[in-house]
N, C-alpha and C. Protein backbone atom coordinates (compact mmCIF):
# COMPACT_ATOMS: atom_id res chain seq x y z
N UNK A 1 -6.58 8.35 -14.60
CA UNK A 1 -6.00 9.60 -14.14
C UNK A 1 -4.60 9.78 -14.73
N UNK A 2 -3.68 8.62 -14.51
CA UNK A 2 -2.42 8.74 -15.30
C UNK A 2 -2.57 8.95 -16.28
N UNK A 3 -3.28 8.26 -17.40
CA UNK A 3 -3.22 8.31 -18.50
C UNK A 3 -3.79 9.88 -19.78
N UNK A 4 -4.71 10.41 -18.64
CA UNK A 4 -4.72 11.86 -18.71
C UNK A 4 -3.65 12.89 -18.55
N UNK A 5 -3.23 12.57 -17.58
CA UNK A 5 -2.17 13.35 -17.27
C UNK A 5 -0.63 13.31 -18.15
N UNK A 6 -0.85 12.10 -18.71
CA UNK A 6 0.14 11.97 -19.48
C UNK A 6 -0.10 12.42 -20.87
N UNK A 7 -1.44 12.32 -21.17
CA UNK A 7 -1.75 12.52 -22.42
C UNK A 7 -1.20 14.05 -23.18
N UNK A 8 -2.01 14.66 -21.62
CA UNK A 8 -1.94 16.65 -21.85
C UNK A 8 -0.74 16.87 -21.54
N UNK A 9 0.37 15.57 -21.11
CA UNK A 9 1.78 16.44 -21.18
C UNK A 9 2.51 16.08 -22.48
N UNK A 10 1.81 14.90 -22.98
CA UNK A 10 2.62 14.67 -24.73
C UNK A 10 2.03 15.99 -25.56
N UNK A 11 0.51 15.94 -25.02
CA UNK A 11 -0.08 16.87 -26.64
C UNK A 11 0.27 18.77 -25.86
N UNK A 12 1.13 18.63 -25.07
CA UNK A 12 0.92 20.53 -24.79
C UNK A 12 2.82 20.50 -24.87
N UNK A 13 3.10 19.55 -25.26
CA UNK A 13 4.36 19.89 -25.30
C UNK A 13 4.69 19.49 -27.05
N UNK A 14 6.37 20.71 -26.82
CA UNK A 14 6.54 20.18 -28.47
C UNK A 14 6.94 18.74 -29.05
N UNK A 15 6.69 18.38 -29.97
CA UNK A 15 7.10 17.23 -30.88
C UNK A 15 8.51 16.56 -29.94
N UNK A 16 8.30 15.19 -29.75
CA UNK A 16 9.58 14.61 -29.50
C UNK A 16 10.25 15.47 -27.64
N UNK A 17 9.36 15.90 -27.53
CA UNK A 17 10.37 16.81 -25.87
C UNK A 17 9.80 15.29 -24.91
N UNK A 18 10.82 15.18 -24.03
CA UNK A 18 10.19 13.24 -23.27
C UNK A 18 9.14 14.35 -22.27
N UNK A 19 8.94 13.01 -21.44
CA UNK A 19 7.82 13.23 -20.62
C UNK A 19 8.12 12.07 -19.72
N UNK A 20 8.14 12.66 -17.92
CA UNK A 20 8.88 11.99 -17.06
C UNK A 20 7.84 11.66 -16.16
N UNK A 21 7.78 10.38 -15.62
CA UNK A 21 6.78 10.17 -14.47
C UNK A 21 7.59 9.68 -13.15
N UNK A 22 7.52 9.62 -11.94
CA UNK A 22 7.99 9.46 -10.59
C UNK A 22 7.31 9.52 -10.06
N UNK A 23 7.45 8.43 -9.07
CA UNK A 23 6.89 8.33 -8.08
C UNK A 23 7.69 8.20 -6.49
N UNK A 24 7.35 8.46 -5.27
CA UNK A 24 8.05 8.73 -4.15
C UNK A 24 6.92 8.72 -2.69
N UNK A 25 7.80 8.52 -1.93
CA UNK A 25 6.87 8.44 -0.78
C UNK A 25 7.34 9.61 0.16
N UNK A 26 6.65 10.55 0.44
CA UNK A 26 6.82 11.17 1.49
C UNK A 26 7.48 11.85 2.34
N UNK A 27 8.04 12.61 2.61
CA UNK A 27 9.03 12.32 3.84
C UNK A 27 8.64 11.66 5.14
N UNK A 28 7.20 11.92 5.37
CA UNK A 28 6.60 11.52 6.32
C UNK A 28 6.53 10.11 6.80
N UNK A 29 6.09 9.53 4.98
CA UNK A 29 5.85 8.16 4.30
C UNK A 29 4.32 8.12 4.92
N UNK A 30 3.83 9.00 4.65
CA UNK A 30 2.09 9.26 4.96
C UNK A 30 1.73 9.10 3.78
N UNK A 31 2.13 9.57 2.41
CA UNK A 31 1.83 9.99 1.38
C UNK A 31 2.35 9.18 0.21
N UNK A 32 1.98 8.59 -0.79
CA UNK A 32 2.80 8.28 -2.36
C UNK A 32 2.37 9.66 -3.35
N UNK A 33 3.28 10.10 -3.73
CA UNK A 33 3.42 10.95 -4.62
C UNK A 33 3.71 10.61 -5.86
N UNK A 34 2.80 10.38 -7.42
CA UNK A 34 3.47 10.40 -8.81
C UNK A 34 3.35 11.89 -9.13
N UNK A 35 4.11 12.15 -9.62
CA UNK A 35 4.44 13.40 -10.52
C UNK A 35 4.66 13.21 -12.22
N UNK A 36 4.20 13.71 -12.88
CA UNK A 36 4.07 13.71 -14.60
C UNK A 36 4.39 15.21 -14.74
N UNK A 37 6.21 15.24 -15.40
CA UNK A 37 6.74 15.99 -15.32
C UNK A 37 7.20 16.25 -16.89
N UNK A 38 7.01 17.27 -17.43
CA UNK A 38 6.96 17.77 -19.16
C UNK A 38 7.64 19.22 -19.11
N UNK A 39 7.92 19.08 -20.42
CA UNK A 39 9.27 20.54 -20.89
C UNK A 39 8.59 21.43 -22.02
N UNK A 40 6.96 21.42 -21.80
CA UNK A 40 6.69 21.79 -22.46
C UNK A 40 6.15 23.24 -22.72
N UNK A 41 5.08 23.84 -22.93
CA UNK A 41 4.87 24.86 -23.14
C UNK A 41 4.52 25.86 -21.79
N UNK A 42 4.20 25.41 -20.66
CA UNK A 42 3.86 25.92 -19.71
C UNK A 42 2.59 25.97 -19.16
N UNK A 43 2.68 26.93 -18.15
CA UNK A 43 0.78 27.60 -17.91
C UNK A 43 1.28 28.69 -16.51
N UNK A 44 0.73 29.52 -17.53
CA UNK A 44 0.81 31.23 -17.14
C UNK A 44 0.68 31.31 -15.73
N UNK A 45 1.21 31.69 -14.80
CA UNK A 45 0.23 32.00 -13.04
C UNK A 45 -0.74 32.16 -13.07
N UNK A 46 -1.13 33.60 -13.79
CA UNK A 46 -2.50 33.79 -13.48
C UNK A 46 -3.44 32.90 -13.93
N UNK A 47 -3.57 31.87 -14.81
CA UNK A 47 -4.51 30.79 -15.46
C UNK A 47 -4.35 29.43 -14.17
N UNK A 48 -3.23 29.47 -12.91
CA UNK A 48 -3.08 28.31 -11.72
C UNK A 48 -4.56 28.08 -11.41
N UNK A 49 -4.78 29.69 -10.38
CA UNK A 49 -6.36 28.90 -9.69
C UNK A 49 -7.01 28.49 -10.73
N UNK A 50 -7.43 28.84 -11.53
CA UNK A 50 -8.56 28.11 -12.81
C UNK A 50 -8.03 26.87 -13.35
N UNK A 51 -6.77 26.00 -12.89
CA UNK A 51 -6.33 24.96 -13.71
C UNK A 51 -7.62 23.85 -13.51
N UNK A 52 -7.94 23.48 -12.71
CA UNK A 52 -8.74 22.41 -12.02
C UNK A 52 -10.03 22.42 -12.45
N UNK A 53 -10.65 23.81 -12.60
CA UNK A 53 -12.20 24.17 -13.24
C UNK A 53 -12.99 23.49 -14.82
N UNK A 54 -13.56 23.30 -14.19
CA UNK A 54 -14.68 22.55 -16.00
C UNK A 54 -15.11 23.12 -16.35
N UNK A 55 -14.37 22.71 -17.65
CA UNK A 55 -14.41 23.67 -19.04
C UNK A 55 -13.38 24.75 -19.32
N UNK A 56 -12.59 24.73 -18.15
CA UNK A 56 -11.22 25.73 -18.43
C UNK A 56 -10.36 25.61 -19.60
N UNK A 57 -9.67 25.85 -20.07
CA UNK A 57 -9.13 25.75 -21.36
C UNK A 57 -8.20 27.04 -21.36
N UNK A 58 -6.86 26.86 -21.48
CA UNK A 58 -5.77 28.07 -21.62
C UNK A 58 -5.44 28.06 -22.88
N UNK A 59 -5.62 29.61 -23.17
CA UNK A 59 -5.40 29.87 -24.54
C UNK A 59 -4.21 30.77 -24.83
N UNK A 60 -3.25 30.20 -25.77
CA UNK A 60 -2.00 31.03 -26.18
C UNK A 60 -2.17 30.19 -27.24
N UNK A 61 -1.04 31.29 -27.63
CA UNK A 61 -0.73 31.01 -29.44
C UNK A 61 0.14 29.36 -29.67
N UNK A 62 0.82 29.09 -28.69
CA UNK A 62 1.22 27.75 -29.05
C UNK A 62 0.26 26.15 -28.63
N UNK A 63 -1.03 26.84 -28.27
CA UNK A 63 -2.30 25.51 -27.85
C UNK A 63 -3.21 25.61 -29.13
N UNK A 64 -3.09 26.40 -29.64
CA UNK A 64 -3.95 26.91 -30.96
C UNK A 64 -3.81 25.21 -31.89
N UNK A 65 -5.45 24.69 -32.04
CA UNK A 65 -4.94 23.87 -32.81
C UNK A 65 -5.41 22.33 -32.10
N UNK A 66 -5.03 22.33 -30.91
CA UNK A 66 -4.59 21.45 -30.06
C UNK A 66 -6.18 21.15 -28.91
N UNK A 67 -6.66 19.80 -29.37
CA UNK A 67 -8.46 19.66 -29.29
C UNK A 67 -8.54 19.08 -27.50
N UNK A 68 -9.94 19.89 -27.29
CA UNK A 68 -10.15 19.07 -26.16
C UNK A 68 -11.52 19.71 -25.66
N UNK A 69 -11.92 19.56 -24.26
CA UNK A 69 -13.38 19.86 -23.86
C UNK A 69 -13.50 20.92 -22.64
N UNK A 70 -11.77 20.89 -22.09
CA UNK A 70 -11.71 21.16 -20.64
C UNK A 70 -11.97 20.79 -19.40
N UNK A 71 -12.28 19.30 -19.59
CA UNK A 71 -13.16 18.75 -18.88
C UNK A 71 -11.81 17.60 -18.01
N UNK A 72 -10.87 17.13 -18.65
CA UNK A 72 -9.88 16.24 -18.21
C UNK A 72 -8.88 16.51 -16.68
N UNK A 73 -8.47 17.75 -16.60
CA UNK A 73 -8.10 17.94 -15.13
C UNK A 73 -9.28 18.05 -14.22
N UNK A 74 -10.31 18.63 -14.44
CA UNK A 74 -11.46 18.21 -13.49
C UNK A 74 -11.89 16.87 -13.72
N UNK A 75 -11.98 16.19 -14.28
CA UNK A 75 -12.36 15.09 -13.87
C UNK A 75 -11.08 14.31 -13.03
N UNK A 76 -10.17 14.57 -13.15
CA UNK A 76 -8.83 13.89 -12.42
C UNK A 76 -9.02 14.21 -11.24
N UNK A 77 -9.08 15.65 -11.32
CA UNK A 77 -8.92 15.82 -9.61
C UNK A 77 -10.24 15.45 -9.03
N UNK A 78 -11.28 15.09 -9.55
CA UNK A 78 -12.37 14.67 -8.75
C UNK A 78 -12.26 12.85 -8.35
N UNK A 79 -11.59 11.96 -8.88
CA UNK A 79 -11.34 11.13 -8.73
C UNK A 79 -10.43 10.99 -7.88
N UNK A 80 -8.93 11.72 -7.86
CA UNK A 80 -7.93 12.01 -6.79
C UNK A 80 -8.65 11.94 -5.77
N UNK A 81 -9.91 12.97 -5.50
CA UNK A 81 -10.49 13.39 -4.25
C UNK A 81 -11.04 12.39 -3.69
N UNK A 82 -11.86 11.37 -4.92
CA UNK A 82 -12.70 10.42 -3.89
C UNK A 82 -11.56 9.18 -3.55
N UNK A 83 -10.60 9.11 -3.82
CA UNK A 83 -9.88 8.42 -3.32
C UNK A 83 -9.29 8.88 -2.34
N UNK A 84 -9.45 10.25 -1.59
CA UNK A 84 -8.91 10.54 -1.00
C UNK A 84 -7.54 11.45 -1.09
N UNK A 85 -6.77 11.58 -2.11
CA UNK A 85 -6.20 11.87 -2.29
C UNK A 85 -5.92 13.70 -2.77
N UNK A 86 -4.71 14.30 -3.38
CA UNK A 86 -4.79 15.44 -3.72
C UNK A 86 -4.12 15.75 -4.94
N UNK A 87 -4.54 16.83 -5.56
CA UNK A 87 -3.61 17.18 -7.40
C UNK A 87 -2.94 18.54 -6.79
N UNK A 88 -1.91 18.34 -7.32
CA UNK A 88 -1.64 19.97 -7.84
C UNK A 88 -0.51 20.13 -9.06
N UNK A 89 -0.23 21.20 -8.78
CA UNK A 89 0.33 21.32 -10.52
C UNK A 89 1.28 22.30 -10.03
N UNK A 90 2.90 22.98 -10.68
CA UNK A 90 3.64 23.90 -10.56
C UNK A 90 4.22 23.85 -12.06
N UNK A 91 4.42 25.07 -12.96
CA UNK A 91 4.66 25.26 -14.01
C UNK A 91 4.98 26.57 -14.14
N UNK A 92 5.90 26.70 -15.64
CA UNK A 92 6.60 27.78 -16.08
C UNK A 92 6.84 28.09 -17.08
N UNK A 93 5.74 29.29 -17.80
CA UNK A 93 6.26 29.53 -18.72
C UNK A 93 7.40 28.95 -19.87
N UNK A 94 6.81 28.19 -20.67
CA UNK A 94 8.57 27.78 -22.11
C UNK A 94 9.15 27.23 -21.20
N UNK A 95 9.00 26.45 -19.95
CA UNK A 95 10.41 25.64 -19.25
C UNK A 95 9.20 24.46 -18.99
N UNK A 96 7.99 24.43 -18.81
CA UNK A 96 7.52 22.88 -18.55
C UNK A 96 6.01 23.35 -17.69
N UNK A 97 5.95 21.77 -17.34
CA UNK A 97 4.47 21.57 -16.15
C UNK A 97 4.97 20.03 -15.33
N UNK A 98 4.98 20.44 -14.46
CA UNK A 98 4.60 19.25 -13.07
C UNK A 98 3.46 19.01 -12.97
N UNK A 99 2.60 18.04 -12.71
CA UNK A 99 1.21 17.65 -12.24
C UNK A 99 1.57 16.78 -11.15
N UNK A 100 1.34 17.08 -9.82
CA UNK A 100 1.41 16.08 -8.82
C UNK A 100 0.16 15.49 -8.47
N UNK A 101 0.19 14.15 -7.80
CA UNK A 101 -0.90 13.17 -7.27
C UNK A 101 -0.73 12.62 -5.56
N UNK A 102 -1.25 13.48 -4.87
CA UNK A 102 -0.39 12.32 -3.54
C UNK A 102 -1.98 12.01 -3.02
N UNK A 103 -1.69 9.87 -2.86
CA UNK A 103 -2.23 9.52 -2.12
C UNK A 103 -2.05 8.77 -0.70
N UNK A 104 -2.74 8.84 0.46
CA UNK A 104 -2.74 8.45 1.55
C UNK A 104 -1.94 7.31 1.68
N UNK A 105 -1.04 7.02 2.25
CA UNK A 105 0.11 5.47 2.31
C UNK A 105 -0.81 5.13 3.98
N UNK A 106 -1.62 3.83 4.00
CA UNK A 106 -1.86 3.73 5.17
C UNK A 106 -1.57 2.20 5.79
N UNK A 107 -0.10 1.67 4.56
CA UNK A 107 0.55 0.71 5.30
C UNK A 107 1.97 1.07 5.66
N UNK A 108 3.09 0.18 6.08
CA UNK A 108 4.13 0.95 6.48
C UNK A 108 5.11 0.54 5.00
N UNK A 109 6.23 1.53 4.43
CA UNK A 109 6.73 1.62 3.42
C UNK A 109 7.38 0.28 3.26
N UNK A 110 7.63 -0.57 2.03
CA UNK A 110 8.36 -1.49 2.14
C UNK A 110 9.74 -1.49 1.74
N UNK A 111 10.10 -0.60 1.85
CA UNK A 111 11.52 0.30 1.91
C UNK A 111 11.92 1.38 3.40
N UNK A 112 11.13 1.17 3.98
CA UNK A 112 11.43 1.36 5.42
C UNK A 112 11.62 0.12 6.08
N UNK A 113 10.98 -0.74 5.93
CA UNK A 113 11.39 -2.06 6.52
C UNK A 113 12.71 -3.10 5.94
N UNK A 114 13.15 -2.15 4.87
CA UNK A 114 14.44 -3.04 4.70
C UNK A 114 15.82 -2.11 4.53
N UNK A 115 15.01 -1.00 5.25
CA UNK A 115 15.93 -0.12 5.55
C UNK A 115 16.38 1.04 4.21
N UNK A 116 15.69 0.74 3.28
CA UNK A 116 15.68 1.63 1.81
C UNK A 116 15.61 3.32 2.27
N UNK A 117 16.08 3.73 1.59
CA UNK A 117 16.18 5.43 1.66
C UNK A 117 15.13 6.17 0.78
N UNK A 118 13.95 5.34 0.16
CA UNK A 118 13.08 5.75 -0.41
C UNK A 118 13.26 6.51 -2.39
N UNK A 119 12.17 6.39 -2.62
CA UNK A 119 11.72 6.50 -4.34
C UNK A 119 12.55 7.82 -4.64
């Protein structure tokens, strides 16, 4: 799943732009959250609900070129799911893409027990 997610944020972004991963727990500390965070080309609003769908594929002039099946965020988020877990994504136009991951924390943080202020 990471390694997807990381992939489509090297190849949808330009040459050399980094690509940030984090991870965090919660406020709740119900939840671990990684996020795979890129400066790259974006994804339009209206193309959001369809991000997740198989075989989706967003087309602009700067993906032109750039190979795949459509098949890689659906398969992520179907794995997220059977783990229980959830995807989502927030992005913008020429400023980037977030992909979030939160799964279920169902021991107690080990940064709550030593008094840590968390990820």
């Amino acid at each position: 799943m990471l390694h997807n997610l990381l992939d489509n944020a090297a190849r949808y972004s330009p040459e050399g732009t980094p690509v940030r991963v984090t991870a965090r727990m919660s406020r709740g500390g119900e939840e671990v959250v990684v996020a795979v965070v890129d400066r790259g080309f974006g994804i339009p609003e209206e193309e959001m609900p369809r991000l997740f769908n198989r075989f989706h594929r967003i087309r602009r002039p700067e993906t032109e070129g750039i190979r795949g099946t459509g098949l890689g965020l659906y398969i992520v988020k179907g794995l997220v799911e059977m783990m229980g877990g959830r995807i989502w994504a927030e992005s913008r136009v020429n400023e980037g893409s977030t992909f979030f991951t939160g799964f279920p924390w169902r021991g107690q943080s080990p940064l709550k027990e030593t008094g840590g202020s968390g990820v």
